[in-house]
Each structure stands twice: as C-alpha cells, then as structure tokens.
C-alpha atoms as a PDB file:
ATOM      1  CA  UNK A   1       0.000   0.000   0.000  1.00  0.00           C
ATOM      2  CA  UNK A   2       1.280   3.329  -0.865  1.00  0.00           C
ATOM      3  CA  UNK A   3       1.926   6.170   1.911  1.00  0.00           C
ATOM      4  CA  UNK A   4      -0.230   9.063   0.560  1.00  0.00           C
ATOM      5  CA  UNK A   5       2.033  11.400   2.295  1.00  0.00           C
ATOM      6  CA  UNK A   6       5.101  10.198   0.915  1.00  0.00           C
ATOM      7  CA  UNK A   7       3.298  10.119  -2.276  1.00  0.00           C
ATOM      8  CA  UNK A   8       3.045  13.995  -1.932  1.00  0.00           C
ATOM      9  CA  UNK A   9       6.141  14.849  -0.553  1.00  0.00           C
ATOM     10  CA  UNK A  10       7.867  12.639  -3.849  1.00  0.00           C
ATOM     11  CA  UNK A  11       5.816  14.689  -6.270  1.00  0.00           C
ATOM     12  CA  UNK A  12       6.925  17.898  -4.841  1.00  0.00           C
ATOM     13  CA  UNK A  13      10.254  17.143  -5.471  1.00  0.00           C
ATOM     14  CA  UNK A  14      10.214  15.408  -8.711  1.00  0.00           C
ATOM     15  CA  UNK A  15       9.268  19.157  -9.742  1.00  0.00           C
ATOM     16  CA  UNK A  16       5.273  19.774  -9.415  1.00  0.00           C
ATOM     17  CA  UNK A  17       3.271  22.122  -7.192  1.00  0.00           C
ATOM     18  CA  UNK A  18       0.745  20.530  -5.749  1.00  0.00           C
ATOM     19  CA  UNK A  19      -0.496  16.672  -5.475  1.00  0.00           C
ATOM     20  CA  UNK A  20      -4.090  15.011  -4.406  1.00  0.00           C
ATOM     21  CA  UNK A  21      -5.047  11.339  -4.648  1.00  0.00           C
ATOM     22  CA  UNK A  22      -8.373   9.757  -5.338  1.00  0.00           C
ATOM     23  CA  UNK A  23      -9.967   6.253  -5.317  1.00  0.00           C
ATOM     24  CA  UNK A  24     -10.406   5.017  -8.913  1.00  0.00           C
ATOM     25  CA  UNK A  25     -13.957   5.010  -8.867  1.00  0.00           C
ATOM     26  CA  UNK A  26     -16.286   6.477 -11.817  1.00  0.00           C
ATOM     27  CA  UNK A  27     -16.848  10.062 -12.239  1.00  0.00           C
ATOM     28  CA  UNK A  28     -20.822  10.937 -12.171  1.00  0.00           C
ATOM     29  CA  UNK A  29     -22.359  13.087 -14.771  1.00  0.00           C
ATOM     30  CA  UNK A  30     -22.713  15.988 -13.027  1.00  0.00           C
ATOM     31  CA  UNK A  31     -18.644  15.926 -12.043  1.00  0.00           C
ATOM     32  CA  UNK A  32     -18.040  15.724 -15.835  1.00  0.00           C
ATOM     33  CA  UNK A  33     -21.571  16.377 -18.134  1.00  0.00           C
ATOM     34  CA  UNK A  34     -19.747  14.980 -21.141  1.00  0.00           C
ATOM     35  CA  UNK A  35     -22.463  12.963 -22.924  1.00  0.00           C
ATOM     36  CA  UNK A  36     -24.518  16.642 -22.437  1.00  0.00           C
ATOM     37  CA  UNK A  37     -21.723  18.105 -23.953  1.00  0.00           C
ATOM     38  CA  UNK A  38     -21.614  15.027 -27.076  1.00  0.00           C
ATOM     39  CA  UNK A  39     -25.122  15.704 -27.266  1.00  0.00           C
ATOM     40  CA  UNK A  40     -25.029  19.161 -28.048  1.00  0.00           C
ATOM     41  CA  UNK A  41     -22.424  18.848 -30.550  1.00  0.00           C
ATOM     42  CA  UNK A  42     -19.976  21.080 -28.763  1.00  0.00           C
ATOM     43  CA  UNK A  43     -17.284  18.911 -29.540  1.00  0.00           C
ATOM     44  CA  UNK A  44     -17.025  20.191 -32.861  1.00  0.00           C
ATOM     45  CA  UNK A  45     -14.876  18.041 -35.347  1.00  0.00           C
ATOM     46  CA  UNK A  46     -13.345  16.680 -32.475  1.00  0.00           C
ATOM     47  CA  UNK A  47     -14.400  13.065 -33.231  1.00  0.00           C
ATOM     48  CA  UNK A  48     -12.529  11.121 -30.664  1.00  0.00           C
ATOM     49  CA  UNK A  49     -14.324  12.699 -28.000  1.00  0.00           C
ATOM     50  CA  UNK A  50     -17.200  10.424 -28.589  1.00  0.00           C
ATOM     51  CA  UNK A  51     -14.770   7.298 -28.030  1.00  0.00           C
ATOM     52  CA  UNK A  52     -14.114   5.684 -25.230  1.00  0.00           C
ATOM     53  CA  UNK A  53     -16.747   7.581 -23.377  1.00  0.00           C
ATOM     54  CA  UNK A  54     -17.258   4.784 -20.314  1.00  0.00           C
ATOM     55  CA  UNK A  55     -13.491   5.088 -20.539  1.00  0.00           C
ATOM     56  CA  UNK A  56     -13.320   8.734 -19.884  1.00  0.00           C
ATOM     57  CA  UNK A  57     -15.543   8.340 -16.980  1.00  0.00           C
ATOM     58  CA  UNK A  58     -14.441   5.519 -15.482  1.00  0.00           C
ATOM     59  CA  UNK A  59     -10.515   4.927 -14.715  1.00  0.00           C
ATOM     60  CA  UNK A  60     -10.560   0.660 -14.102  1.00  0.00           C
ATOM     61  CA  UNK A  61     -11.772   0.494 -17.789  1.00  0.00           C
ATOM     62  CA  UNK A  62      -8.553   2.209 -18.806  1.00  0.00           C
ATOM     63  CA  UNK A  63      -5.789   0.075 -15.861  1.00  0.00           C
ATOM     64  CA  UNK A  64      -8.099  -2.632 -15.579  1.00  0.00           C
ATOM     65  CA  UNK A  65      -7.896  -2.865 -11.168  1.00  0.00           C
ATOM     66  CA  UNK A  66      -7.336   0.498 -10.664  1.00  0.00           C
ATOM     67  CA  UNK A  67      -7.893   2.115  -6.976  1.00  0.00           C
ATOM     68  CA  UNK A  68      -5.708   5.134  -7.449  1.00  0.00           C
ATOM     69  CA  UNK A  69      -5.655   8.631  -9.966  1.00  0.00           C
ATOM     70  CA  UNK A  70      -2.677  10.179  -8.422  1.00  0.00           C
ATOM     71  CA  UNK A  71      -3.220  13.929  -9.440  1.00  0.00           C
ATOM     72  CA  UNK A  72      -0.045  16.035  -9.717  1.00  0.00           C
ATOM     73  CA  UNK A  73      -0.393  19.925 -10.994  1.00  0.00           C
ATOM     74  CA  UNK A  74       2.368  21.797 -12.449  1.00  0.00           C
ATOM     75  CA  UNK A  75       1.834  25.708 -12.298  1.00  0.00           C
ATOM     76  CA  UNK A  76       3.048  28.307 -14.957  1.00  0.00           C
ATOM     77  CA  UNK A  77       3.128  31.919 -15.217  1.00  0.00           C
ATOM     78  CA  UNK A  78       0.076  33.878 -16.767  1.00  0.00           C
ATOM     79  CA  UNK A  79       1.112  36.611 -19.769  1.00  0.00           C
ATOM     80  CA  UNK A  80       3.117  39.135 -18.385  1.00  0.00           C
ATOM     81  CA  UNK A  81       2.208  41.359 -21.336  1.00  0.00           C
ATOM     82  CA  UNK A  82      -1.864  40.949 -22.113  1.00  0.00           C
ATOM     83  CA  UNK A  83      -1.270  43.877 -25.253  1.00  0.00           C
ATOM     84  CA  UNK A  84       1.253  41.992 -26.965  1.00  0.00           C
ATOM     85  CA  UNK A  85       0.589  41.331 -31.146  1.00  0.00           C
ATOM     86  CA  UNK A  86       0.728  38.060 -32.305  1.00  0.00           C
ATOM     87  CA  UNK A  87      -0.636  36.555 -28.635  1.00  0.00           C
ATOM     88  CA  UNK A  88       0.315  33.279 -27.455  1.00  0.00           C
ATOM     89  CA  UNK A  89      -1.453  31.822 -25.013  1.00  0.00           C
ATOM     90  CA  UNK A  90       0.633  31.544 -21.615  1.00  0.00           C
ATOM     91  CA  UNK A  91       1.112  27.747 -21.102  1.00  0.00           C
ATOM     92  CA  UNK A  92       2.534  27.923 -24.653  1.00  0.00           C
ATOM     93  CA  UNK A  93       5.213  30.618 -24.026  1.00  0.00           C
ATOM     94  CA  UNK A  94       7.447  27.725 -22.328  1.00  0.00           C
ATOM     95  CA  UNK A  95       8.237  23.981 -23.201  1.00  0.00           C
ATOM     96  CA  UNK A  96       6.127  21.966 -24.131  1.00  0.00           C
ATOM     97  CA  UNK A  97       3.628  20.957 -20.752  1.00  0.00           C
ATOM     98  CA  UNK A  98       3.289  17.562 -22.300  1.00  0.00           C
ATOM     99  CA  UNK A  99       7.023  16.855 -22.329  1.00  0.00           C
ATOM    100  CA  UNK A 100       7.479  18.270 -18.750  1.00  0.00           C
ATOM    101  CA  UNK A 101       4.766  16.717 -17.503  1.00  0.00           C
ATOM    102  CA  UNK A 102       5.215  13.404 -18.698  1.00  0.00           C
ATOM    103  CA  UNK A 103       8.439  13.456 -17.305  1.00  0.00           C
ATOM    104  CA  UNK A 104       7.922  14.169 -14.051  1.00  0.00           C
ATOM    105  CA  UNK A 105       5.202  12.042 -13.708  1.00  0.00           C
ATOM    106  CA  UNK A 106       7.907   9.315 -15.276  1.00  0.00           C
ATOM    107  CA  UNK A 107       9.841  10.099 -12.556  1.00  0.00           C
ATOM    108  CA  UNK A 108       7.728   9.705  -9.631  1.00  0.00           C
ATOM    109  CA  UNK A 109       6.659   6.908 -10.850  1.00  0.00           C
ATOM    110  CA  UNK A 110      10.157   5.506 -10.472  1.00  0.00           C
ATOM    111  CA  UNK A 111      10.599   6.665  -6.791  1.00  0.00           C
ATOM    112  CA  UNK A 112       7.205   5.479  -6.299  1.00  0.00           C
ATOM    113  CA  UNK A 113       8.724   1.743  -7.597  1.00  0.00           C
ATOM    114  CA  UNK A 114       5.417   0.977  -9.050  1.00  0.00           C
ATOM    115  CA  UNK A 115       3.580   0.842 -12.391  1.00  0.00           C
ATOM    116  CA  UNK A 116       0.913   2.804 -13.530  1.00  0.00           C
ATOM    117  CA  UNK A 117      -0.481   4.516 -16.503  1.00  0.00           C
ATOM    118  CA  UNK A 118       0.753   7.917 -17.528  1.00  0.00           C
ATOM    119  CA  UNK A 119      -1.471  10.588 -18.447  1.00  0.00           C
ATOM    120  CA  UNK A 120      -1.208  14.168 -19.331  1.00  0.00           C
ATOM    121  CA  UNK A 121      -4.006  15.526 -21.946  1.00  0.00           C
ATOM    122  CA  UNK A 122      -3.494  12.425 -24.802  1.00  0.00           C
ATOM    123  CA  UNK A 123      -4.871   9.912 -22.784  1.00  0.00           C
ATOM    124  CA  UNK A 124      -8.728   8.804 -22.600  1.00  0.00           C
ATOM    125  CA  UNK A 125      -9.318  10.530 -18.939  1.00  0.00           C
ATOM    126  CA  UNK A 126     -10.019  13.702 -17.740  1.00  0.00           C
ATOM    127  CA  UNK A 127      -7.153  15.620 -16.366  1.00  0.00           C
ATOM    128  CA  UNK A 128      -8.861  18.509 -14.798  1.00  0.00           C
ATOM    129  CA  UNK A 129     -12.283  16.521 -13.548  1.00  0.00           C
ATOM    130  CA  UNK A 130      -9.645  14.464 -11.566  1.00  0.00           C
ATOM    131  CA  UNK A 131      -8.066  16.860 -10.176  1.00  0.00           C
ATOM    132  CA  UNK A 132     -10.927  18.542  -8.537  1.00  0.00           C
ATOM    133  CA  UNK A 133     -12.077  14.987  -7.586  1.00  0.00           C
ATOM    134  CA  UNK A 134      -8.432  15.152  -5.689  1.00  0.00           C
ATOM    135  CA  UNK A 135      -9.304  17.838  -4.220  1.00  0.00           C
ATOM    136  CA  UNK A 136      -6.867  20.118  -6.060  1.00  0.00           C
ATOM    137  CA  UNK A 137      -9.565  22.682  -6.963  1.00  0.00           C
ATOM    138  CA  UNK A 138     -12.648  22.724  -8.450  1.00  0.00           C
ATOM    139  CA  UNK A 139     -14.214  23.480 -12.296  1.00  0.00           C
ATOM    140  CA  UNK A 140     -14.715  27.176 -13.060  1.00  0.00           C
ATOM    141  CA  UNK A 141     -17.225  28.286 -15.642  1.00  0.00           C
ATOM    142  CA  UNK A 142     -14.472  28.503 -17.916  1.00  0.00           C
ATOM    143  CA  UNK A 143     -14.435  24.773 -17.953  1.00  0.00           C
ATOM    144  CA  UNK A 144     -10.947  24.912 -16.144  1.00  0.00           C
ATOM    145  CA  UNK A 145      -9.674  23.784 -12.849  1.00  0.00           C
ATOM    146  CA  UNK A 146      -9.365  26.578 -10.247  1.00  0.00           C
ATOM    147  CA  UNK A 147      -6.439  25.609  -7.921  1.00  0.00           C
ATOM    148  CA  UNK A 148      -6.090  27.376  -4.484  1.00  0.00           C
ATOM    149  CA  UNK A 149      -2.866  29.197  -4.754  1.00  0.00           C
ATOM    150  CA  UNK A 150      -2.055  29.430  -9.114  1.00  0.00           C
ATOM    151  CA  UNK A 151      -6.045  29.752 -10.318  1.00  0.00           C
ATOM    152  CA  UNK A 152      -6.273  28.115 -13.139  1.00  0.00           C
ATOM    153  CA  UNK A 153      -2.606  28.729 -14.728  1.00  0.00           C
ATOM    154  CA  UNK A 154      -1.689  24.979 -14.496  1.00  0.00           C
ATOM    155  CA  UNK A 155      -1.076  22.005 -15.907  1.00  0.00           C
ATOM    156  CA  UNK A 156      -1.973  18.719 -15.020  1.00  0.00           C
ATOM    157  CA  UNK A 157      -1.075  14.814 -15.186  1.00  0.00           C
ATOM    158  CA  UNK A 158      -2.015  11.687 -13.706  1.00  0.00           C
ATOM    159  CA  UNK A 159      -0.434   8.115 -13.033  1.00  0.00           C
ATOM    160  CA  UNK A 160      -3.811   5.722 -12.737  1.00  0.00           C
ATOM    161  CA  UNK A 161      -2.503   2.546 -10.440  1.00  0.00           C
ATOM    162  CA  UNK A 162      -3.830  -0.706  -9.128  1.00  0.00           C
ATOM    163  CA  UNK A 163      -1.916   0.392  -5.883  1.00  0.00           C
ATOM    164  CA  UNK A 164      -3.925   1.137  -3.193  1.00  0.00           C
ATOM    165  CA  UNK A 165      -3.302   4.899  -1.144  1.00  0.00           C
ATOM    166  CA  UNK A 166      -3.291   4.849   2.480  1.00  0.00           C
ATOM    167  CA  UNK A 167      -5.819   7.817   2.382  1.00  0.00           C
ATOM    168  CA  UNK A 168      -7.436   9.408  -0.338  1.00  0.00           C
ATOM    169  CA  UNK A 169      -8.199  12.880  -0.798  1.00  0.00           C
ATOM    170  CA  UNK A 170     -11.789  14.777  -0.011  1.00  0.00           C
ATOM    171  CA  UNK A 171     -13.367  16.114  -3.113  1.00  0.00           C
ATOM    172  CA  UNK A 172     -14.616  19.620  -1.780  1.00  0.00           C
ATOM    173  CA  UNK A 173     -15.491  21.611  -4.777  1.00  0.00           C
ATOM    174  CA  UNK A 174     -15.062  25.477  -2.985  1.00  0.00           C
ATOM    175  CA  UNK A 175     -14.237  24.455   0.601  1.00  0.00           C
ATOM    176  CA  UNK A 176     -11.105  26.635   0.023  1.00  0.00           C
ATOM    177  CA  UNK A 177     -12.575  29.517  -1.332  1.00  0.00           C
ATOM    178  CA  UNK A 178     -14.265  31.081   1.746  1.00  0.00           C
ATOM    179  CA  UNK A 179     -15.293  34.145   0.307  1.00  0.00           C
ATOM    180  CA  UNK A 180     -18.247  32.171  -1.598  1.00  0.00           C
ATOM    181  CA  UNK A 181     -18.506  29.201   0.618  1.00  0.00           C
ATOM    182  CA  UNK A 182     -22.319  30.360   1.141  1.00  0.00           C
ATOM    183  CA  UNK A 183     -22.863  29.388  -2.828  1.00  0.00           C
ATOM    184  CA  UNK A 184     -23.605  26.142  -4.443  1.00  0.00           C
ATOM    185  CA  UNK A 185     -20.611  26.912  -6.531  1.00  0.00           C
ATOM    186  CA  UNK A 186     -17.947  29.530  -6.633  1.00  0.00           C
ATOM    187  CA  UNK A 187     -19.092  30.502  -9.713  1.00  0.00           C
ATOM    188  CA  UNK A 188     -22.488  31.093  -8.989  1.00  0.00           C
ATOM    189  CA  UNK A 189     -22.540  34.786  -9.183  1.00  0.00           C
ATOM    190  CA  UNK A 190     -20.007  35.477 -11.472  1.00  0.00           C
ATOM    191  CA  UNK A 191     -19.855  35.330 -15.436  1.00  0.00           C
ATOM    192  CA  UNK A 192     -16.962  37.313 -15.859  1.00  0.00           C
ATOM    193  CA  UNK A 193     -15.152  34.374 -18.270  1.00  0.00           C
ATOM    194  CA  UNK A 194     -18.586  34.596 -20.350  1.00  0.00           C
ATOM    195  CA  UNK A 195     -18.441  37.893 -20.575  1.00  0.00           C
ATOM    196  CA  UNK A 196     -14.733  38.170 -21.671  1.00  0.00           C
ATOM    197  CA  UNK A 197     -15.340  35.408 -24.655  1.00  0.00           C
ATOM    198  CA  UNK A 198     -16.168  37.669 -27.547  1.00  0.00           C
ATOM    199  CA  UNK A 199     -17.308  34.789 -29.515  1.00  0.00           C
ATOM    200  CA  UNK A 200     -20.115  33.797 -26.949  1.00  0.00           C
ATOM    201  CA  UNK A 201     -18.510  29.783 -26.206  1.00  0.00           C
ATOM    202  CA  UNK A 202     -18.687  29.492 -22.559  1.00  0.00           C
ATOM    203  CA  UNK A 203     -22.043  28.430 -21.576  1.00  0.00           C
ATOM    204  CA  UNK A 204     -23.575  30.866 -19.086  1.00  0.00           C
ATOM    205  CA  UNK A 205     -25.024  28.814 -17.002  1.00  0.00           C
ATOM    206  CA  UNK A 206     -25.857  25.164 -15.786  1.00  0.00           C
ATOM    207  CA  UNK A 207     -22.993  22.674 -15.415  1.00  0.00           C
ATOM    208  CA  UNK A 208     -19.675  24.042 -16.771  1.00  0.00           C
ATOM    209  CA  UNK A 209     -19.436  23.047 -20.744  1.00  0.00           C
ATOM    210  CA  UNK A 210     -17.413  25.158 -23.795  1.00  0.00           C
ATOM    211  CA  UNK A 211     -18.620  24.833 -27.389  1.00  0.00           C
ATOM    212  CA  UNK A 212     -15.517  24.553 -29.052  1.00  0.00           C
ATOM    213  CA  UNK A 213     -16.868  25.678 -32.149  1.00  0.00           C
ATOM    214  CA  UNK A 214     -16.836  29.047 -30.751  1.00  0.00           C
ATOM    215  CA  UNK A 215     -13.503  29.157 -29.031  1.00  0.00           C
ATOM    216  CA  UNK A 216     -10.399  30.238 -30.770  1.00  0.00           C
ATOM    217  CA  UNK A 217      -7.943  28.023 -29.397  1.00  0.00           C
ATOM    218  CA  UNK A 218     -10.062  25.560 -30.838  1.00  0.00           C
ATOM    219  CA  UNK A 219      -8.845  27.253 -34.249  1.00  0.00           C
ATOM    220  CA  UNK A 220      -5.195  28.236 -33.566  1.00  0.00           C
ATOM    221  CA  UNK A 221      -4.216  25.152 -31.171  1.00  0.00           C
ATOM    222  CA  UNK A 222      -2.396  21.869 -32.468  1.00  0.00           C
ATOM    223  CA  UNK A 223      -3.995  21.203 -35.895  1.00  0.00           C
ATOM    224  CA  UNK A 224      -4.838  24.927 -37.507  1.00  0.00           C
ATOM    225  CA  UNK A 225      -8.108  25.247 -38.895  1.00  0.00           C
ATOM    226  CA  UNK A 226      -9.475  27.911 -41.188  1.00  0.00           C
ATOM    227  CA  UNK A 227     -10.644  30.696 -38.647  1.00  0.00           C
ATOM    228  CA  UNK A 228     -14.877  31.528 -39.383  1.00  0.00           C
ATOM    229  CA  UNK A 229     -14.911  34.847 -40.969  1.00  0.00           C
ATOM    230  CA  UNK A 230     -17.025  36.904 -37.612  1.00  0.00           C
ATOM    231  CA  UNK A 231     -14.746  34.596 -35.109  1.00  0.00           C
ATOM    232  CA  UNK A 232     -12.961  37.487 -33.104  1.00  0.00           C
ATOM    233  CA  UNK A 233      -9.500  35.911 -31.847  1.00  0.00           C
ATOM    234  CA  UNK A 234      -8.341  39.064 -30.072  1.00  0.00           C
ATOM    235  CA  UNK A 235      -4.877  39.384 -31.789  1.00  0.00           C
ATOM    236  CA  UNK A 236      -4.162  35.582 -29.962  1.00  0.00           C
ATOM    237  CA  UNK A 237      -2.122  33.025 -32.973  1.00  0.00           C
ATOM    238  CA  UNK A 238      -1.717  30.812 -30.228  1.00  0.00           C
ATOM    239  CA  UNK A 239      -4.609  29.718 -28.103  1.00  0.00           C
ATOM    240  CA  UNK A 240      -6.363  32.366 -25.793  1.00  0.00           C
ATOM    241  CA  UNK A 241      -5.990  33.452 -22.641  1.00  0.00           C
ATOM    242  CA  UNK A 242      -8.994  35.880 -22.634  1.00  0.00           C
ATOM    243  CA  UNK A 243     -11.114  33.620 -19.703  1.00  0.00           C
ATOM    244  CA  UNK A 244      -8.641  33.088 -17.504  1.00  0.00           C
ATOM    245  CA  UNK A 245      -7.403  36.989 -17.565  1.00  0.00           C
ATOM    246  CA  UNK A 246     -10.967  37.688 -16.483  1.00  0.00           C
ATOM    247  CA  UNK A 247     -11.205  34.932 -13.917  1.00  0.00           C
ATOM    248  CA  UNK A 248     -11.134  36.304 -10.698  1.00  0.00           C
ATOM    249  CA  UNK A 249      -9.923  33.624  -8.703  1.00  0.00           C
ATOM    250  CA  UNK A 250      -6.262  34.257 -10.980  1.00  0.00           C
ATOM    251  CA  UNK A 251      -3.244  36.049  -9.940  1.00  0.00           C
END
C-alpha cells in the first residue's frame, strides 16, 4: 500500500506544485456532463471525444484494477504582457507541458517503484475533472480547474494505479474559497469568463461546458483550422488566454 504522504512529498520534489489522490472510482455526470456536452455537438470536429466515453468516466476500464488517480499539478506563469501582437497563449510561451509533464510524472513513478499509466491531456481521462475529484480545486465556468494558490494557470497529469493509497483525498469543490462558501458553486454569481469570450462559447449557465466551435484556441491550437470569418480571436495566434485573464480567482 502506498503512503499518501510520501506520495506527496515525492511529487513535490520530482518538480510539481501541488499533489491530491483519489480512489479510482467512476466520475458521475454531473462531475463531468460529457455525454450533455456530445449531445449538443460542442465537440465540434473533435471526433474522438465520442470514443471511449465509459473510458473517460471511469478509470478501471482504462488500468483494468485500478484504486488510485494520483493527481499532480504543475503551475506556470500567466502573460506578463496581455497587449502583446501576435498573442500566445501563456502555457505555450514555455516547453512543451506535455514533455514536462510526462516526465515528471515518469519520474515519480520511479521513486514510487510501481507501475501505472501515464497521463497528461493524450490519454482517454479527464485531467482537470480528476483533479478537482483530488481535491486540487474545483471546475470554473471557464471549464478549467481553479487551484487554491495558481487559479487556473496549471497544468496537469495523472499516473492511474492498481496500488492502493493509504488515504485518499476529499473532493470539496469550494471548501477553500471562503469568500463564496455560502454558494452552491464559486461561480455562482459570477460570469466574468462569459463575458470576456467575444465569440459567446462558454455556456452561461448550468454545469460548466465550452462549445468549441466558438472558441479560438479551438482554431489556432495543435492542428490549424481555417478561422470563421465573424470569429474574433483578439490578436491571440496561439490559443487564448482571454477567460482566464478575467477569472477572478487568478493572480
């Protein structure tokens, strides 16, 4: 059985910020609405969404005898310069998150002396429902995790394990956000991110959900697509930053 302590204190020094651990168990709907999400078609083009869905919701059907998502977060500096032409979106200003990521998590894996799937973003799970189900933060309007201490300037990775923790982490989606601990969410009263998105993709209310369609990193991200003539991307050639900049749980 692994120490969850020692867990924590090895991912802190293989490099990342912060690190939660939950029991492998499925993720309900109304943690991650993604069949509402299929439904409405705000997936776009992005066809392998609809695969693997059970998979996506449920860890032991990707590490068959899974009872751990370790949850690691790696923090990075928002845009220094918001003004800038030719804006790149800030977690692409550095290396590449997937590299860094994946080697970290390689690493603690190793110190760990276990096995375990790796997963950061290419990988049939969701990185930032896990997170909050870790207890790292919890899922802002934007669609983003909200940490604590960085907002929502992170990145994130996983190692999914048939090891068992010694304790697993509370999922408490705003019990460290005080100011709005009266509210069913911490978003409740607040629709700054939808009102920042010029092209209207943030849904304004009901369970956090983006149509991609709308969003312009959907359009300058990875594999370019021909931008909509109306889309306004805000000057940004590289993703967008224009949610989280309004977010104000960010520093």
């Amino acid at each position: 059985m692994l120490n969850s302590s020692e867990v924590k204190r090895l991912a802190l020094e293989v490099g990342f910020d912060a690190c939660g651990i939950a029991r492998a168990d499925r993720l309900a709907d109304n943690e991650y609405p993604l069949r509402e999400w299929l439904r409405r078609g705000w997936h776009a083009d992005l066809g392998y969404m609809e695969r693997n869905v059970d998979m996506r919701l449920d860890p032991r059907l990707l590490v068959p005898g899974a009872r751990s998502v370790i949850c690691c977060v790696s923090a990075y500096q928002p845009p220094k310069n918001v003004e800038r032409e030719g804006k790149i979106a800030a977690y692409a200003l550095g290396r590449d998150y997937h590299k860094v990521v994946k080697d970290m998590l390689l690493r603690l894996r190793e110190k760990l002396g276990i096995d375990g799937k790796l997963c950061c973003d290419t990988v049939p799970i969701s990185d930032k429902h896990w997170a909050a189900r870790a207890g790292l933060g919890f899922i802002g309007r934007h669609t983003l995790l909200v940490t604590p201490q960085w907002g929502s300037w992170v990145n994130l990775g996983e190692i999914v394990t048939t090891e068992e923790c010694s304790e697993y982490s509370e999922y408490s989606e705003h019990s460290d956000y005080s100011d709005f601990s009266a509210h069913p969410s911490p978003c409740t009263h607040c629709n700054r991110c939808v009102d920042a998105c010029p092209n209207h993709a943030i849904a304004p209310d009901g369970p956090p959900m983006l149509d991609v369609s709308r969003c312009t990193a959907y359009y300058t991200t990875h594999h370019e697509r021909p931008i909509p003539d109306g889309l306004i991307t805000a000057g940004y050639t590289r993703g967008c930053d224009l949610c989280q900049l309004a977010c104000p749980f960010n520093p």
